[in-house]
C-alpha atoms as a PDB file:
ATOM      1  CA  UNK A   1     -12.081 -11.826  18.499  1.00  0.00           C
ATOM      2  CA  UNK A   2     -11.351 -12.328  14.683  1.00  0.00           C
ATOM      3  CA  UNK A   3     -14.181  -9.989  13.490  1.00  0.00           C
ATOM      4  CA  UNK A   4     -13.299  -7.044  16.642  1.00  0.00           C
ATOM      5  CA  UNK A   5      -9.841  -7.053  15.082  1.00  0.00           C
ATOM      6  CA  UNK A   6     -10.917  -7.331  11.305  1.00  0.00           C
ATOM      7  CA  UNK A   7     -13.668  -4.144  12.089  1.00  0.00           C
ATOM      8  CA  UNK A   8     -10.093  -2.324  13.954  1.00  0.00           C
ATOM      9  CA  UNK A   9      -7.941  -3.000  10.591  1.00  0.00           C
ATOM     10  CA  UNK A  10     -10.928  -1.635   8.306  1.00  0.00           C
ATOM     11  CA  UNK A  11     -11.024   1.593  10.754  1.00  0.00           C
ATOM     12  CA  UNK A  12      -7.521   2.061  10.902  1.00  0.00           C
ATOM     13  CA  UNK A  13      -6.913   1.632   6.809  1.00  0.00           C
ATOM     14  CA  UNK A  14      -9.709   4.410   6.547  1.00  0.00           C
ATOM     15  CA  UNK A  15      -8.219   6.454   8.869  1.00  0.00           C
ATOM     16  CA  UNK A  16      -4.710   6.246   6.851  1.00  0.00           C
ATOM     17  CA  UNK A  17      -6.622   6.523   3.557  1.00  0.00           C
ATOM     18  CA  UNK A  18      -8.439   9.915   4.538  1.00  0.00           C
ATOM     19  CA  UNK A  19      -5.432  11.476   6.018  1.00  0.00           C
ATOM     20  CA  UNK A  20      -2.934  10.315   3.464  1.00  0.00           C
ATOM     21  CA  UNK A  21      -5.031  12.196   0.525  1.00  0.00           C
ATOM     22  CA  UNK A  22      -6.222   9.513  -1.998  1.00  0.00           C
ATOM     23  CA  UNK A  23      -4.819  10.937  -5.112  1.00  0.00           C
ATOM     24  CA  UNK A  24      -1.367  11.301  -3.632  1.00  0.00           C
ATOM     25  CA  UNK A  25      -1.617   7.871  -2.130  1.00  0.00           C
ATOM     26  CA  UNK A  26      -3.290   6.511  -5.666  1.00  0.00           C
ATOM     27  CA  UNK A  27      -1.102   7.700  -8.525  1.00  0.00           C
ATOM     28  CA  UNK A  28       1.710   9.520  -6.829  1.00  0.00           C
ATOM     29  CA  UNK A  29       2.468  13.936  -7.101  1.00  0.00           C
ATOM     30  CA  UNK A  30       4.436  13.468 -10.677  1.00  0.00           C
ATOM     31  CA  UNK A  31       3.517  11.103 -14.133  1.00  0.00           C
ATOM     32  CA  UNK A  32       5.151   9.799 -16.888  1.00  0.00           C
ATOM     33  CA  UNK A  33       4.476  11.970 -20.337  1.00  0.00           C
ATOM     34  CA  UNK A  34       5.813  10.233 -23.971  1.00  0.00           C
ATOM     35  CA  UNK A  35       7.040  12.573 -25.746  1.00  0.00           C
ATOM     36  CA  UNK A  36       7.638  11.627 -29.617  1.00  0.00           C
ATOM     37  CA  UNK A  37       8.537  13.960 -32.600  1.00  0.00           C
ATOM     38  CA  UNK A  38       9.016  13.544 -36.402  1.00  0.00           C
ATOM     39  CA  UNK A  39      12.284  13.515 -37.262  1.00  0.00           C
ATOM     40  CA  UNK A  40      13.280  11.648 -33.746  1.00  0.00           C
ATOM     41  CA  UNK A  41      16.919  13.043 -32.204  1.00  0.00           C
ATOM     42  CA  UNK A  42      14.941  16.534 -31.236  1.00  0.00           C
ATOM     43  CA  UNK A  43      16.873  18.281 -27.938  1.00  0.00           C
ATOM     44  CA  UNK A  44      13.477  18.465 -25.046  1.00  0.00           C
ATOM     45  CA  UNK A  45      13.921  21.034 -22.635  1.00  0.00           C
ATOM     46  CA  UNK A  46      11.009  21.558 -20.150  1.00  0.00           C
ATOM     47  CA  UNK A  47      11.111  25.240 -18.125  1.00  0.00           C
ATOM     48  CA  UNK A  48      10.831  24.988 -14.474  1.00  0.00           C
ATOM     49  CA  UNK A  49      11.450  21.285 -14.352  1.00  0.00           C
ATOM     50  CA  UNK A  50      14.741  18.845 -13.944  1.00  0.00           C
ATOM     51  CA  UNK A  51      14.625  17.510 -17.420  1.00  0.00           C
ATOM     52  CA  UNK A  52      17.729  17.971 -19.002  1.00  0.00           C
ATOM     53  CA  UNK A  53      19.745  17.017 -21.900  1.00  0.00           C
ATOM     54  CA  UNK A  54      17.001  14.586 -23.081  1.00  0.00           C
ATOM     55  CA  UNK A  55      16.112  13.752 -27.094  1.00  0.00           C
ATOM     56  CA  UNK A  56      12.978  12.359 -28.683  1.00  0.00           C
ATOM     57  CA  UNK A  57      11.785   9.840 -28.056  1.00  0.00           C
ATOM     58  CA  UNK A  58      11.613  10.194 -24.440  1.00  0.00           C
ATOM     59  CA  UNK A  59       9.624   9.117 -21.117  1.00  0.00           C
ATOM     60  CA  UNK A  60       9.896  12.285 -18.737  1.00  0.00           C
ATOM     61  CA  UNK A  61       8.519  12.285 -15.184  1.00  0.00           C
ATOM     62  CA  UNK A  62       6.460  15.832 -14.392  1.00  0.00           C
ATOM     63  CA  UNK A  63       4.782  17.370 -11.145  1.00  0.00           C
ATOM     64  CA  UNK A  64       0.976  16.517 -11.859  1.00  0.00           C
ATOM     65  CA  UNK A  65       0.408  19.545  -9.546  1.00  0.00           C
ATOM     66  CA  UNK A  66       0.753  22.445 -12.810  1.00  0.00           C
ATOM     67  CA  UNK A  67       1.014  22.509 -16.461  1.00  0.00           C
ATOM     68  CA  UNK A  68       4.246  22.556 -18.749  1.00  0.00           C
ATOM     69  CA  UNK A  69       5.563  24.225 -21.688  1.00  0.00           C
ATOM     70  CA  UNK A  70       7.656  21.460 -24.055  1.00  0.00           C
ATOM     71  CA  UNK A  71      10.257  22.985 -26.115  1.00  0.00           C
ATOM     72  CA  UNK A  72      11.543  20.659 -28.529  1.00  0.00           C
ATOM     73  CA  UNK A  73      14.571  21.649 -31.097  1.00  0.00           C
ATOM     74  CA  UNK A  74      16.528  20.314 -33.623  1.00  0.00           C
ATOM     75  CA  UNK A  75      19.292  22.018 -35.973  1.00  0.00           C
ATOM     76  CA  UNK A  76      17.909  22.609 -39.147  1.00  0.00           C
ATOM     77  CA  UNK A  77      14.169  22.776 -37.831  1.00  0.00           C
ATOM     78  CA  UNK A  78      12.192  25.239 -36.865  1.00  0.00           C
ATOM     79  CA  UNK A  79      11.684  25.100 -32.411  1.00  0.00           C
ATOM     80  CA  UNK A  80       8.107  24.161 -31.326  1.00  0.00           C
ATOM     81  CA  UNK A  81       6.537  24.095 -28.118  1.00  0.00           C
ATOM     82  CA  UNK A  82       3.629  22.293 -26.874  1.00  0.00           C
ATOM     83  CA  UNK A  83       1.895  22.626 -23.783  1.00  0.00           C
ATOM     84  CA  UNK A  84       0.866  20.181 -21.602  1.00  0.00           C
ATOM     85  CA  UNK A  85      -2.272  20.949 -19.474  1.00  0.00           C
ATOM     86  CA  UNK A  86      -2.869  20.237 -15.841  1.00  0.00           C
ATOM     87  CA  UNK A  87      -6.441  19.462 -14.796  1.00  0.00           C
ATOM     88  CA  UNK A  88      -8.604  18.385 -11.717  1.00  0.00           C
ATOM     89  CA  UNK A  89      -8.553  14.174 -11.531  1.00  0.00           C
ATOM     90  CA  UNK A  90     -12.538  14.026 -10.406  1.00  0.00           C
ATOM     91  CA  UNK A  91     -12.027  10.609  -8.712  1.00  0.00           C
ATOM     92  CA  UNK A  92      -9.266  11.582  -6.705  1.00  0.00           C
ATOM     93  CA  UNK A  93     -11.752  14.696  -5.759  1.00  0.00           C
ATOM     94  CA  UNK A  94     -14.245  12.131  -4.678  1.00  0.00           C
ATOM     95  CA  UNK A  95     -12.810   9.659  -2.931  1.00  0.00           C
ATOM     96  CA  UNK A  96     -11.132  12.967  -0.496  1.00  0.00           C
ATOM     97  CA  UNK A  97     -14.552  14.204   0.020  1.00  0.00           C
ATOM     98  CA  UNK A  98     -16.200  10.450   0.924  1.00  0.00           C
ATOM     99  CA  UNK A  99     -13.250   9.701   3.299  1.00  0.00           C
ATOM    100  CA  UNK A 100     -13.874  12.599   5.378  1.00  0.00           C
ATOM    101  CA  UNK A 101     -11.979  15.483   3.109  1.00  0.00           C
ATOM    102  CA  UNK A 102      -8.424  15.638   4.933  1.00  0.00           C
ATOM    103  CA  UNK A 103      -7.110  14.357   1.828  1.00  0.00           C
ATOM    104  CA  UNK A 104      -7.755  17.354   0.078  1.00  0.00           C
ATOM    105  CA  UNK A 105      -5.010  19.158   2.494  1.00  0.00           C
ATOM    106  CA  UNK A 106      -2.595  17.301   1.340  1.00  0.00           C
ATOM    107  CA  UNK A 107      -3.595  15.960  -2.708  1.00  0.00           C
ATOM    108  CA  UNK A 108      -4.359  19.731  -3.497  1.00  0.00           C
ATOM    109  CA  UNK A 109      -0.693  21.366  -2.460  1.00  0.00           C
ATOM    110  CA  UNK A 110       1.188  18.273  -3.677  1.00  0.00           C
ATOM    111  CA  UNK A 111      -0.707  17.915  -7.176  1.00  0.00           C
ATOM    112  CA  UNK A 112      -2.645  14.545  -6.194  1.00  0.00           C
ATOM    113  CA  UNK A 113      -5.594  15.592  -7.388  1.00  0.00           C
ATOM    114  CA  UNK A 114      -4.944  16.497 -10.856  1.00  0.00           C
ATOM    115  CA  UNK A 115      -3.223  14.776 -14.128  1.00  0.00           C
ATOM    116  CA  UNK A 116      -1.769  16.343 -17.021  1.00  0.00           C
ATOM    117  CA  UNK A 117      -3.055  15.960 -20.355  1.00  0.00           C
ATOM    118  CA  UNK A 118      -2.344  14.972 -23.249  1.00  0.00           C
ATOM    119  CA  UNK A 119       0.039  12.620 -21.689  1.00  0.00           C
ATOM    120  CA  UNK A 120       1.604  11.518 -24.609  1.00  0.00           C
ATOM    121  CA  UNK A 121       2.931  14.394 -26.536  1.00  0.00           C
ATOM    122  CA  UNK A 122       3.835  14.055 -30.978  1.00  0.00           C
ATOM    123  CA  UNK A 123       5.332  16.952 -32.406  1.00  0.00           C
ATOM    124  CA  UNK A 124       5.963  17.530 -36.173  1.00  0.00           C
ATOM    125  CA  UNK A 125       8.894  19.513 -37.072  1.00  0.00           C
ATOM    126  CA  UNK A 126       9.041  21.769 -39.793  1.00  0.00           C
ATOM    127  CA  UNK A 127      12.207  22.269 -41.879  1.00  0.00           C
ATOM    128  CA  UNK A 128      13.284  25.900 -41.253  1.00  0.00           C
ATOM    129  CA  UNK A 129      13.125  28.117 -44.767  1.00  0.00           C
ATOM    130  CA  UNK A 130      15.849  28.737 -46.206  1.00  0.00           C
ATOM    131  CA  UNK A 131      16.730  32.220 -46.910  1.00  0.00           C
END
C-alpha cells in the first residue's frame, strides 16, 4: 500500500509540475534588480512599470517577461538611462519540454521562462556642463 500511494504522489506532483509551467512555479513572473548609482539620492523612474518615487540605492521588483529602460536623474547631473535586457532562462526551457511541454503555455505569456540581465544595475553620473 505504502509504495501504490508513494508511485500516486510522484504522478500527481508531475502532473502539477508540467501544467503549472516550471519557470513560473521556480522563480516566480517578476525579480528583484539593484540598482546603485554614483552620487547615491538619484530619482529612478522605470517606463511601463509601477516604480515610483524611488532613489538610489534601490531593490525594484520587474516583470521577467520583457526588458526595461532605467532612467535615473539627479539635479545638477546629467539623466542616464540603462537598459535592462530580458532573455530566454534555458533551464526553465528544459525542464517545460521534459515534463511534457504544457508549461510552456503558461511560463512563455507570464515571463517564466526568461530573466533579466544585468540584474544589478551601477550607473555613474556625470556633472552637467556648465554653460
Amino acid at each position: 500500500m505504502g509504495l501504490h500511494n508513494g508511485a500516486l504522489a510522484a504522478g500527481i506532483l508531475a502532473l502539477v509540475l508540467s501544467c503549472s509551467g516550471c519557470g513560473t512555479l521556480i522563480h516566480g513572473t517578476t525579480q528583484e534588480v539593484m540598482i546603485e548609482t554614483e552620487p547615491t539620492g538619484a530619482s529612478i523612474t522605470i517606463p511601463g512599470s509601477r516604480v515610483r518615487g524611488l532613489t538610489s540605492p534601490a531593490v525594484v521588483e520587474l516583470a521577467r517577461g520583457r526588458g526595461h529602460l532605467i532612467i535615473v536623474k539627479k539635479v545638477g547631473y546629467e539623466t542616464k538611462g540603462v537598459y535592462i535586457h530580458s532573455e530566454l532562462e534555458p533551464l526553465s526551457l528544459v525542464l517545460d519540454i521534459l515534463l511534457g511541454g504544457i508549461g510552456i503555455l503558461i511560463d512563455w505569456p507570464w515571463g517564466g521562462l526568461y530573466e533579466l540581465r544585468p540584474d544589478e544595475v551601477f550607473v555613474a553620473l556625470t556633472k552637467e556642463k556648465a554653460g
